[in-house]
PDB file of N, CA and C in Angstrom:
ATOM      1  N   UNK A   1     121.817 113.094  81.842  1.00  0.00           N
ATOM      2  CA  UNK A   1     122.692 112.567  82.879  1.00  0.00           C
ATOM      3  C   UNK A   1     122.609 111.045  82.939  1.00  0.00           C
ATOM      4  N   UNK A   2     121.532 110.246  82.587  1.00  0.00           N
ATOM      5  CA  UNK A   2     121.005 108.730  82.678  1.00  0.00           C
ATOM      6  C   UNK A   2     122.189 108.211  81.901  1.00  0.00           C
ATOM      7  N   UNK A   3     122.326 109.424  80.632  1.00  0.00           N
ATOM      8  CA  UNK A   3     123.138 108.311  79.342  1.00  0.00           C
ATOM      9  C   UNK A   3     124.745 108.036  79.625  1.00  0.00           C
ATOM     10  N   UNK A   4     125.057 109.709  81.190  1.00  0.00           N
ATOM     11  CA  UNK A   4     126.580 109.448  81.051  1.00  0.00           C
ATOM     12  C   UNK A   4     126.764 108.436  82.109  1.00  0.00           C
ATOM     13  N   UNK A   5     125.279 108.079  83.143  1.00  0.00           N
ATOM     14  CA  UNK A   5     125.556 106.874  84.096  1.00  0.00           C
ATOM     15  C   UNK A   5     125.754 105.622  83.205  1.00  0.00           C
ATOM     16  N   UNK A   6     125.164 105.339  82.069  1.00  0.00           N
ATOM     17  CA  UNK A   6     124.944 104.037  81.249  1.00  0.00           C
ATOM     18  C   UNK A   6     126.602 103.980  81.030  1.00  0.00           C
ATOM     19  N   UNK A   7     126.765 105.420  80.386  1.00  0.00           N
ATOM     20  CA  UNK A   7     128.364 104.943  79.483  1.00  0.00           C
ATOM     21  C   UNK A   7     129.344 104.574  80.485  1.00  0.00           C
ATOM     22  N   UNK A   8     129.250 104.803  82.345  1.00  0.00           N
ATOM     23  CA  UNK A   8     130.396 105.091  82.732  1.00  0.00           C
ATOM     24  C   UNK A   8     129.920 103.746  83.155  1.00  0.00           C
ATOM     25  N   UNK A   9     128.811 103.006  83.204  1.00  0.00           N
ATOM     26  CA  UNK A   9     128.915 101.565  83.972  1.00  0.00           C
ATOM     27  C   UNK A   9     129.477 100.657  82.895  1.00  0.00           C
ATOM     28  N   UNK A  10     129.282 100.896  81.862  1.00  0.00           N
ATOM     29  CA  UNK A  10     129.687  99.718  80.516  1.00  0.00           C
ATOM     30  C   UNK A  10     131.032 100.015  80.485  1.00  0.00           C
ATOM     31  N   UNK A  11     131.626 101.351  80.696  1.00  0.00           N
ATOM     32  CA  UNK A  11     133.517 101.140  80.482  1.00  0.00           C
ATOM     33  C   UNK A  11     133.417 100.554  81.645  1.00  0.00           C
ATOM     34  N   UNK A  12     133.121 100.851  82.608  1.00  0.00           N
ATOM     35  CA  UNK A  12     133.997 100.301  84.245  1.00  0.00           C
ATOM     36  C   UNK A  12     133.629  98.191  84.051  1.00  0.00           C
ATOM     37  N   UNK A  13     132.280  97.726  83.493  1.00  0.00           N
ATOM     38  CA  UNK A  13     132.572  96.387  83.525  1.00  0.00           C
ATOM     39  C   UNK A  13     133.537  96.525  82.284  1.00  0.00           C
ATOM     40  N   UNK A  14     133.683  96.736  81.048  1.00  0.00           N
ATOM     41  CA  UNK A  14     134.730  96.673  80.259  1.00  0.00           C
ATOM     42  C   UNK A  14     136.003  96.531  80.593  1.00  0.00           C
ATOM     43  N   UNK A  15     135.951  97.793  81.523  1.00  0.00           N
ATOM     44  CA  UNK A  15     137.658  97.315  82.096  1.00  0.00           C
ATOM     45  C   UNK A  15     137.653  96.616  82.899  1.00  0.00           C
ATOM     46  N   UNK A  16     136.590  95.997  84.020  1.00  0.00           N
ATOM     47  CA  UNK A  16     136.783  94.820  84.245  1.00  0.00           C
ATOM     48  C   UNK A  16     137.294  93.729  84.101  1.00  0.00           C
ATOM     49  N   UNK A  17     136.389  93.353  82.574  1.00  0.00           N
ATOM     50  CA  UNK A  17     136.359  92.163  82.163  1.00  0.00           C
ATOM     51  C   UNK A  17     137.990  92.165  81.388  1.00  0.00           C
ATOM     52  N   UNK A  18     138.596  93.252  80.918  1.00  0.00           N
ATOM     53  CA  UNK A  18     139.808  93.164  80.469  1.00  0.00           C
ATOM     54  C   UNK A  18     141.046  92.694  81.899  1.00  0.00           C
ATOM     55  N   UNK A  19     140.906  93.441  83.137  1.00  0.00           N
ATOM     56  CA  UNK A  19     141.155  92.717  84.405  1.00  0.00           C
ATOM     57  C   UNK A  19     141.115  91.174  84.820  1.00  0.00           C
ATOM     58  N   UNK A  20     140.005  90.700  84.348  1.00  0.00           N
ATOM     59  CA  UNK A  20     139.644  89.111  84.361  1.00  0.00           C
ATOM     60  C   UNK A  20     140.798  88.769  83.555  1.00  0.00           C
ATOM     61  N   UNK A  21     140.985  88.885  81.856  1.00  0.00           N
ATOM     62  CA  UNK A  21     140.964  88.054  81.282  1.00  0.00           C
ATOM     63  C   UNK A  21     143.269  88.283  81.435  1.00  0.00           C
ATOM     64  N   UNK A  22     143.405  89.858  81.835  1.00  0.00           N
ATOM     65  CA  UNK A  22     144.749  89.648  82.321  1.00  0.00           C
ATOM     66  C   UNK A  22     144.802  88.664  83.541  1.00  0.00           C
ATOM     67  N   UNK A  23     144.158  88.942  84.155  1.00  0.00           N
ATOM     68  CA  UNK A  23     144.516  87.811  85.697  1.00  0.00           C
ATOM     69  C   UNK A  23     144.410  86.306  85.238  1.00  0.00           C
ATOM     70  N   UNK A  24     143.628  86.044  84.088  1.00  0.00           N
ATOM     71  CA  UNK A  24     143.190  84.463  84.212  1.00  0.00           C
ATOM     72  C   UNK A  24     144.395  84.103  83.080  1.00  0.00           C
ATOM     73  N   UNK A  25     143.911  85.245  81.911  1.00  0.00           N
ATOM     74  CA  UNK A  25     144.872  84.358  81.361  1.00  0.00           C
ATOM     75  C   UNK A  25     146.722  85.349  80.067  1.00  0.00           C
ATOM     76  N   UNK A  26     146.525  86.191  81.183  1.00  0.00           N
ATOM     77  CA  UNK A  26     147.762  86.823  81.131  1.00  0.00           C
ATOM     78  C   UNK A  26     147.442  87.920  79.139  1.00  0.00           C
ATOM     79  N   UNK A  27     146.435  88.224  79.384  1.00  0.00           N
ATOM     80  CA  UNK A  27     146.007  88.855  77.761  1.00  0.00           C
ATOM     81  C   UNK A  27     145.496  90.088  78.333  1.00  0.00           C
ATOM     82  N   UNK A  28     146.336  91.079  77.833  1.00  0.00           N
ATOM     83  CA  UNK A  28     145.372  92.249  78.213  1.00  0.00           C
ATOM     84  C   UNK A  28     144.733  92.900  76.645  1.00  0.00           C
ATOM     85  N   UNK A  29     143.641  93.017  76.656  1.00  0.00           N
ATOM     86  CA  UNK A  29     142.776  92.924  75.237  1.00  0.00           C
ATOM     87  C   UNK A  29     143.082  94.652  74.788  1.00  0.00           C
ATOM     88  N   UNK A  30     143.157  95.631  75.847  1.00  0.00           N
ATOM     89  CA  UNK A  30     143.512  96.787  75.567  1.00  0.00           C
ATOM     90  C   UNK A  30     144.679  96.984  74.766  1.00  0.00           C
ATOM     91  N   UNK A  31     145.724  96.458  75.627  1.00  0.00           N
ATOM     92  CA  UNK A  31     147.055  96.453  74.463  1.00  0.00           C
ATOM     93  C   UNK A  31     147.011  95.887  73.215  1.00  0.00           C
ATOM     94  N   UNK A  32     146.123  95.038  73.211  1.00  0.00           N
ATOM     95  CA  UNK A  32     146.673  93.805  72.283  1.00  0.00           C
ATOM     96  C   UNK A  32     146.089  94.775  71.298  1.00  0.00           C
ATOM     97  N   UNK A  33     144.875  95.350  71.584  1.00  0.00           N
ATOM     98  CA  UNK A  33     144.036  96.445  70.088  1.00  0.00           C
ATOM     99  C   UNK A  33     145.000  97.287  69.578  1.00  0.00           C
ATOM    100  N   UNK A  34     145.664  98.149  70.787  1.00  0.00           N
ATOM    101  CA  UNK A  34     146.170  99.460  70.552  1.00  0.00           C
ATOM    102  C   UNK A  34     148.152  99.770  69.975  1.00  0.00           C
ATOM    103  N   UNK A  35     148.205  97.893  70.380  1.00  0.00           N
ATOM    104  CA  UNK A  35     150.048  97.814  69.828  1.00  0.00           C
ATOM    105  C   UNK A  35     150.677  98.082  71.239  1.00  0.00           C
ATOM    106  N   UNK A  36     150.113  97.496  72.597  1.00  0.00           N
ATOM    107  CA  UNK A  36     150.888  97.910  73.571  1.00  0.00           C
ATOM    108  C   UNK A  36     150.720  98.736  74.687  1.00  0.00           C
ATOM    109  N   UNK A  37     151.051  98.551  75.986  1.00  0.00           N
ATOM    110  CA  UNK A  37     150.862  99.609  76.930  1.00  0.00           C
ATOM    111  C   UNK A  37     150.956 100.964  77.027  1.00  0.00           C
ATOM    112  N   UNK A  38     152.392 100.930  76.722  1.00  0.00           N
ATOM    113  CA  UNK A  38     152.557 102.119  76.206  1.00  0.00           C
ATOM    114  C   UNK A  38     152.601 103.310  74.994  1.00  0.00           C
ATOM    115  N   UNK A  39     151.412 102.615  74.337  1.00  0.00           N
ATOM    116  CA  UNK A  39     151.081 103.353  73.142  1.00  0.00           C
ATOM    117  C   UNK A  39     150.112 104.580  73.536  1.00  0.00           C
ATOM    118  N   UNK A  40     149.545 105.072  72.978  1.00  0.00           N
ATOM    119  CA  UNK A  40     148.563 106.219  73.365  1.00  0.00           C
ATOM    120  C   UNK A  40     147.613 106.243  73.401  1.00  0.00           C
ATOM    121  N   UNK A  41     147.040 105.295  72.175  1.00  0.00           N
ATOM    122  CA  UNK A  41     145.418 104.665  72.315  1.00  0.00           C
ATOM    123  C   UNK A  41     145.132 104.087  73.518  1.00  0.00           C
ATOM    124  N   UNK A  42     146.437 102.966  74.163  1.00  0.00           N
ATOM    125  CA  UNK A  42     146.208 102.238  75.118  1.00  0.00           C
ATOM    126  C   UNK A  42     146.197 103.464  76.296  1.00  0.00           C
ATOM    127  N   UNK A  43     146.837 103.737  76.569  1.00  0.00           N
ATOM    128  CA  UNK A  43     147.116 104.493  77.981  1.00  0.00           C
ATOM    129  C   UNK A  43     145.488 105.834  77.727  1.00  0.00           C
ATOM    130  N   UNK A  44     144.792 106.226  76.853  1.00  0.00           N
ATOM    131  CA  UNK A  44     143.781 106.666  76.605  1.00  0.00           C
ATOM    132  C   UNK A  44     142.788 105.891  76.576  1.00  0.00           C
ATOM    133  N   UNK A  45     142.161 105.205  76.552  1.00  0.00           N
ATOM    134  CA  UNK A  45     141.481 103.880  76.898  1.00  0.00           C
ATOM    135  C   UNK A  45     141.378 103.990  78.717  1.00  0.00           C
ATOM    136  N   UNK A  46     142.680 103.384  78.958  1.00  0.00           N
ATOM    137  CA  UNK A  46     143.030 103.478  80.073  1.00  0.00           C
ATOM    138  C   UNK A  46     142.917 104.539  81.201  1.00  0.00           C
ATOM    139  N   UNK A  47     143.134 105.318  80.733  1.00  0.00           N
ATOM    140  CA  UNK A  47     142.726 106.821  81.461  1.00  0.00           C
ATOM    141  C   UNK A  47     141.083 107.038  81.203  1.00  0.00           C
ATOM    142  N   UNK A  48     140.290 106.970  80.224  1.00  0.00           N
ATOM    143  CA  UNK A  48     138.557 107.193  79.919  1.00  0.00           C
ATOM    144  C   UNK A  48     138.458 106.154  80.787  1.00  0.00           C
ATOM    145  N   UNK A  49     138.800 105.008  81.365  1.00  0.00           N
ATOM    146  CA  UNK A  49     138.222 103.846  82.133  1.00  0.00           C
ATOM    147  C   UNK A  49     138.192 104.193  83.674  1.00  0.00           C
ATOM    148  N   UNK A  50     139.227 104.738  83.757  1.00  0.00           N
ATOM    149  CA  UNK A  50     139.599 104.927  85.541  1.00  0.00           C
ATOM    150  C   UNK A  50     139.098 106.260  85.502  1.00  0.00           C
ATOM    151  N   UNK A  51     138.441 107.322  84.695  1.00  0.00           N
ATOM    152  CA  UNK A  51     137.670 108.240  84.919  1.00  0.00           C
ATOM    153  C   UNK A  51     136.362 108.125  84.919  1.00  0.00           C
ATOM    154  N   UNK A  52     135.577 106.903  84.171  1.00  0.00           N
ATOM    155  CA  UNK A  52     134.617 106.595  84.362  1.00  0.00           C
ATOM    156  C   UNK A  52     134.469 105.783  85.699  1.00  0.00           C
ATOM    157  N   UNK A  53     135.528 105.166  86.336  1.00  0.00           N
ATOM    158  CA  UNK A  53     135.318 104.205  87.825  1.00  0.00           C
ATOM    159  C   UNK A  53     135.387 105.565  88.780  1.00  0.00           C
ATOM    160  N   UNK A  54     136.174 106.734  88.252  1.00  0.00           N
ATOM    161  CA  UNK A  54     136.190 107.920  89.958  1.00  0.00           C
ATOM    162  C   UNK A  54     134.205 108.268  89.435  1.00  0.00           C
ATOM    163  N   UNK A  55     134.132 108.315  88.193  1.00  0.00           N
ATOM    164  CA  UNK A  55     132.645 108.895  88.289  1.00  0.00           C
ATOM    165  C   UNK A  55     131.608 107.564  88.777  1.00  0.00           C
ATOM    166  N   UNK A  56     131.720 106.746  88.670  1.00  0.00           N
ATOM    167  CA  UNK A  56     131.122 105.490  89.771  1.00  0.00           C
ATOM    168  C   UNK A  56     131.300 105.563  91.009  1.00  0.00           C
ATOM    169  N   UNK A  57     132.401 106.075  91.731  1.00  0.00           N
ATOM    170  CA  UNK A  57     132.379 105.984  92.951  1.00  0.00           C
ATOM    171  C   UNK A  57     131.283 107.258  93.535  1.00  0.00           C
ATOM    172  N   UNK A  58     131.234 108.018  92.492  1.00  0.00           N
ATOM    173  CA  UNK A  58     130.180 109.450  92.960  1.00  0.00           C
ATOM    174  C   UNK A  58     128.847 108.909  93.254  1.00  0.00           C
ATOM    175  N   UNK A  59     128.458 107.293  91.824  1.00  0.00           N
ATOM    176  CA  UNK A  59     127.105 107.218  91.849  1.00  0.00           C
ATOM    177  C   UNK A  59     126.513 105.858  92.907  1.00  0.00           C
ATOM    178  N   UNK A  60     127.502 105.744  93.449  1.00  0.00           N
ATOM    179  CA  UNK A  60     127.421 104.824  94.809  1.00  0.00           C
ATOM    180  C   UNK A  60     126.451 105.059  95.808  1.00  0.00           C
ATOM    181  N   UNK A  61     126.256 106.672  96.724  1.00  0.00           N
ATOM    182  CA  UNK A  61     125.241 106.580  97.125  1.00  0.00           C
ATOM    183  C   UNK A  61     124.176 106.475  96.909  1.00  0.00           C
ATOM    184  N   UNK A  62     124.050 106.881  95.288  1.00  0.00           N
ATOM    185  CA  UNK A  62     122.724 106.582  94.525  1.00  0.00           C
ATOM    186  C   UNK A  62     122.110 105.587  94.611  1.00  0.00           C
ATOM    187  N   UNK A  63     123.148 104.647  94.455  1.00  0.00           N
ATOM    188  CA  UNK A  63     122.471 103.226  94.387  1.00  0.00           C
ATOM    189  C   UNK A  63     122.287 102.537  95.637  1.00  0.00           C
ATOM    190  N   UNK A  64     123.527 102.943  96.766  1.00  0.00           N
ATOM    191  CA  UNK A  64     123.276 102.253  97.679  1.00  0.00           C
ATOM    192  C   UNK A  64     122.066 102.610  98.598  1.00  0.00           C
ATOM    193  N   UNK A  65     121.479 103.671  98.192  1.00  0.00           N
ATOM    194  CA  UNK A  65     120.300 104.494  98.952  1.00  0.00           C
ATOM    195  C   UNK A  65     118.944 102.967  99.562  1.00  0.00           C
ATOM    196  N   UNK A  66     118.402 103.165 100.088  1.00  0.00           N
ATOM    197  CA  UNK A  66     117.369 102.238 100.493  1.00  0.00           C
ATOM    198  C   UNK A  66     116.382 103.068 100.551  1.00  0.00           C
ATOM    199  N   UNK A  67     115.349 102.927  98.906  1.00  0.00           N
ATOM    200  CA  UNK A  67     114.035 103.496  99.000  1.00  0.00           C
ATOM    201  C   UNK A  67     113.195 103.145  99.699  1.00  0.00           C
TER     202      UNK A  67
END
């Protein structure tokens, strides 16, 4: 279970940092790999990312806990 918390925090800053670099500087690095938004790689990418952020929101109380 440790390894699917690791994988789901590295996509969620991943898609982050792809968030940054559309907001700053209008590049979204997903498309640019996959040929486009609406290609399938992209929109799959895209979908594994925002399923790894609903499984972050699960591991929230985890973290926010106060041992």
């Amino acid at each position: 279970m440790k390894a699917l918390n690791v994988i789901s925090l590295i996509l969620v800053i991943l898609g982050g940092l792809n968030l940054l670099s559309v907001g700053l500087f209008k590049y979204d690095v997903v498309s640019e790999l996959f040929g486009g938004t609406e290609e399938v790689g992209s929109r799959i990418v895209y979908i594994v990312i925002g399923i790894a952020a609903l499984y972050a929101i699960a591991l929230f109380p985890k973290v926010a806990r106060d041992d």
